[in-house]
Protein backbone atom coordinates (compact mmCIF):
# COMPACT_ATOMS: atom_id res chain seq x y z
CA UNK A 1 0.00 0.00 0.00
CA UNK A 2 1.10 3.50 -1.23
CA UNK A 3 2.03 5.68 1.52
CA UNK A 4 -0.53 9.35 0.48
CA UNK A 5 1.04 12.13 -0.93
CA UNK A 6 1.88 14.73 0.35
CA UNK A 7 -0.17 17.83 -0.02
CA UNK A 8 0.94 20.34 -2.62
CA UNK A 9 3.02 23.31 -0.92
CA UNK A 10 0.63 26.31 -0.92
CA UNK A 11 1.18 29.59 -2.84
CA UNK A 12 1.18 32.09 -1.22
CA UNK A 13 0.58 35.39 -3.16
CA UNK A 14 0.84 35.50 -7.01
CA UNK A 15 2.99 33.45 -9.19
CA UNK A 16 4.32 35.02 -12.51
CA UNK A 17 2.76 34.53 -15.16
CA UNK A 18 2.99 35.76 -19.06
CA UNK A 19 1.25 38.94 -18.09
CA UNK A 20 3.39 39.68 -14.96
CA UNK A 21 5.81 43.07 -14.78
CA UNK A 22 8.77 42.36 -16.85
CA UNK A 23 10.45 43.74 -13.63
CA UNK A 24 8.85 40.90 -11.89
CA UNK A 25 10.06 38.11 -14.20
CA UNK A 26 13.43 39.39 -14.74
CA UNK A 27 13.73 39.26 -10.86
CA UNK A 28 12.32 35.85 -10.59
CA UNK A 29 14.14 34.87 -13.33
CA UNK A 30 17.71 36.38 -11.76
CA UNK A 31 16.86 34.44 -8.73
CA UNK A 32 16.17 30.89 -10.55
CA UNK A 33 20.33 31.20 -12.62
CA UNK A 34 21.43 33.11 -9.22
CA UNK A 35 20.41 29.53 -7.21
CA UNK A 36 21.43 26.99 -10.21
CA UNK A 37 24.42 28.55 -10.68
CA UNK A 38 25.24 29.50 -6.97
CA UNK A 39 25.05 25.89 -6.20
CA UNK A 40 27.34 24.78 -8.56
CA UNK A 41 29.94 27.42 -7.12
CA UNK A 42 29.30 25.97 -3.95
CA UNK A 43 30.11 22.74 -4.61
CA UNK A 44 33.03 24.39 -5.67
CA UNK A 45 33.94 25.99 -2.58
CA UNK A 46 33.31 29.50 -3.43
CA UNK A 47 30.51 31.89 -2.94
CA UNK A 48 28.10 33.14 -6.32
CA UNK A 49 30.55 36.59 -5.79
CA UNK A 50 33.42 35.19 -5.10
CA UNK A 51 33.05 33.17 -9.16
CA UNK A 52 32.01 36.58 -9.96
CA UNK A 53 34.85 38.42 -8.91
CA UNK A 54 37.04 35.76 -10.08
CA UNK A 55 35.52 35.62 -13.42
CA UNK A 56 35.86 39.78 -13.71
CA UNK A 57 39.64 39.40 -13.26
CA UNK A 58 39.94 36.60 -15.87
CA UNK A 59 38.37 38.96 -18.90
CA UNK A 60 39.17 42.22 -17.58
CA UNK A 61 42.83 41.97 -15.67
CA UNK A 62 44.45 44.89 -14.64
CA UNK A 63 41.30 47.18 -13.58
CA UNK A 64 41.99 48.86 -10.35
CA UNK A 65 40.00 47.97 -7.56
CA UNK A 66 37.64 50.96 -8.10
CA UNK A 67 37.00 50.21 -11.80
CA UNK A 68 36.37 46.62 -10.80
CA UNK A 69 34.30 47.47 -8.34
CA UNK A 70 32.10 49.82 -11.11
CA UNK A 71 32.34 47.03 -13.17
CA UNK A 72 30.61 44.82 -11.16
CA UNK A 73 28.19 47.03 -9.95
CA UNK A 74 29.29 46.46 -6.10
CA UNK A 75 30.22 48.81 -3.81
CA UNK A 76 33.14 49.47 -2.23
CA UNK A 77 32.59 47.32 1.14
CA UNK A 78 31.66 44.58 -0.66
CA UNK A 79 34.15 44.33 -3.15
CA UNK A 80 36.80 44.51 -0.51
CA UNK A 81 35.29 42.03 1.90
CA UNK A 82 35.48 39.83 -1.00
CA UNK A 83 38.56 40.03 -2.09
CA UNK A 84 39.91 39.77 1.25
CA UNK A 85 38.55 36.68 1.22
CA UNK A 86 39.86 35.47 -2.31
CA UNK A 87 43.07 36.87 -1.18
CA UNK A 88 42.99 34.44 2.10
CA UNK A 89 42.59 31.77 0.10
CA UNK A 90 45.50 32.40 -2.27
CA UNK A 91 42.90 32.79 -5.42
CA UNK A 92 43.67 36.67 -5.43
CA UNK A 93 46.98 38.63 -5.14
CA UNK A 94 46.46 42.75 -5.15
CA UNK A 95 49.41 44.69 -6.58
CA UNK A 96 50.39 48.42 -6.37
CA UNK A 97 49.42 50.06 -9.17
CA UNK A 98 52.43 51.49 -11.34
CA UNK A 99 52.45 55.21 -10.75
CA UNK A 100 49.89 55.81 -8.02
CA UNK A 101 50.85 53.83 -4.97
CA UNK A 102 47.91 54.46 -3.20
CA UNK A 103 45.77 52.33 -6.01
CA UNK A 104 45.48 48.44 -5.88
CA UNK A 105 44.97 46.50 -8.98
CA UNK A 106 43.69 42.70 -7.90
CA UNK A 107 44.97 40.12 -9.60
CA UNK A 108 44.28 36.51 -10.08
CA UNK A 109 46.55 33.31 -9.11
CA UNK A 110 47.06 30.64 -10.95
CA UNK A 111 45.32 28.58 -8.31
CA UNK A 112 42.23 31.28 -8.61
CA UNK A 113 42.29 31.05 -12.48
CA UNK A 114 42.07 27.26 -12.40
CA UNK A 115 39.13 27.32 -9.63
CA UNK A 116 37.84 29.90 -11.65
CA UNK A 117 37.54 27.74 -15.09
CA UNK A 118 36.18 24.48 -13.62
CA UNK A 119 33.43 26.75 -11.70
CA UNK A 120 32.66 28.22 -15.55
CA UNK A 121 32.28 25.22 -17.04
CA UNK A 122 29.68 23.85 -14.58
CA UNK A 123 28.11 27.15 -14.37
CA UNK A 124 27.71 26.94 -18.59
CA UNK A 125 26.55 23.36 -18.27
CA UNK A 126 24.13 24.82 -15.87
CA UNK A 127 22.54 27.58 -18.01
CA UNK A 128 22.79 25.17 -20.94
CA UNK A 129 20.12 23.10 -19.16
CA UNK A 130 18.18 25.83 -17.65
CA UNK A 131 18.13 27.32 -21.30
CA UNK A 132 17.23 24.12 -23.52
CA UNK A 133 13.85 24.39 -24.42
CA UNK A 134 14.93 27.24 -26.61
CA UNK A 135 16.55 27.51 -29.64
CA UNK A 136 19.96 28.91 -30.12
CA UNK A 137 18.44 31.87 -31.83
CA UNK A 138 16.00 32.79 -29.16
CA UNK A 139 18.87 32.55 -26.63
CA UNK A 140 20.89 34.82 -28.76
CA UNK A 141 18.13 37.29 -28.37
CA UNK A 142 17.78 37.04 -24.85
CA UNK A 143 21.59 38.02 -24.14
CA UNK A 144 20.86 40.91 -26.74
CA UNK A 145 17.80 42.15 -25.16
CA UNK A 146 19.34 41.80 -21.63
CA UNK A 147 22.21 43.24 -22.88
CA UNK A 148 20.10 46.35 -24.36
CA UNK A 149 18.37 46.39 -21.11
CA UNK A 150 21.44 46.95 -18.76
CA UNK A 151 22.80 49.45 -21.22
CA UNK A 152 25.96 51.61 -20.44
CA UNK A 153 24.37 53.51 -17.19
CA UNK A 154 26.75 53.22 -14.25
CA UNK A 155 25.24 51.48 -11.38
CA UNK A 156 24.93 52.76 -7.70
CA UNK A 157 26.66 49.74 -7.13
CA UNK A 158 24.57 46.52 -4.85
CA UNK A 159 25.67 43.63 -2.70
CA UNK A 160 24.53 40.87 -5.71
């Protein structure tokens, strides 16, 4: 004899829905990847920003911790708690900058580089999955339309 099933978890309040706030989905839909791919840096041993971070100073070496910082939309606190803690774990190195001691210009280890790739490489396989009930063309448009969307406008910076 089956054991009964569970009951259903309730809703509670609305769930989106084709109609919903584009605000709304592109929220819900930041917090779906944000979990997926958050997990897989976890298993990992790193933190969503710390991959972040990481992944900044692989395509964009050289940027001060300031432009970094703009780059990523964080603020300053944030970006220096976490690369305090890259830089505890040997995964990030900061360097004077050439000409203006008072700048620091993080840079990634060898160590942080290889972390770094294996975490991309589950985090693609992840979005590949989350994204394959679409075409390759539809995707496309997505990155250009989210793309569009952020635009060139400096952020006030945020804690991701």
């Amino acid at each position: 004899m089956q054991s009964p099933r569970p009951p259903a978890p309730e809703t509670i309040g609305p769930s989106p829905s084709i109609d919903s706030e584009i605000t709304w989905l592109l929220h819900r839909a930041a917090q779906r990847m944000r979990a997926a791919t958050g997990d897989v840096a976890e298993e990992h041993g790193l933190g969503l920003r710390d991959y972040i971070v990481l992944s900044a100073l692989v395509k964009t070496p050289g940027l001060t911790q300031g432009e970094l910082g703009k780059s990523l939309g964080l603020d300053k606190t944030t970006l220096m708690s976490q690369l305090d803690r890259l830089e505890r774990r040997a995964l990030v190195e900061r360097h004077g900058a050439p000409g203006d001691r008072r700048l620091r210009i993080p840079v990634i280890t060898d160590d942080g580089r290889v972390l770094c790739m294996k975490v991309a490489d589950a985090c693609a396989a992840v979005e590949t999955s989350v994204l394959d009930r679409f075409g390759q063309d539809q995707v496309q448009a997505l990155r250009r339309m989210l793309f569009a969307i952020i635009g060139d406008v400096e952020d006030r910076g945020s804690c991701l």
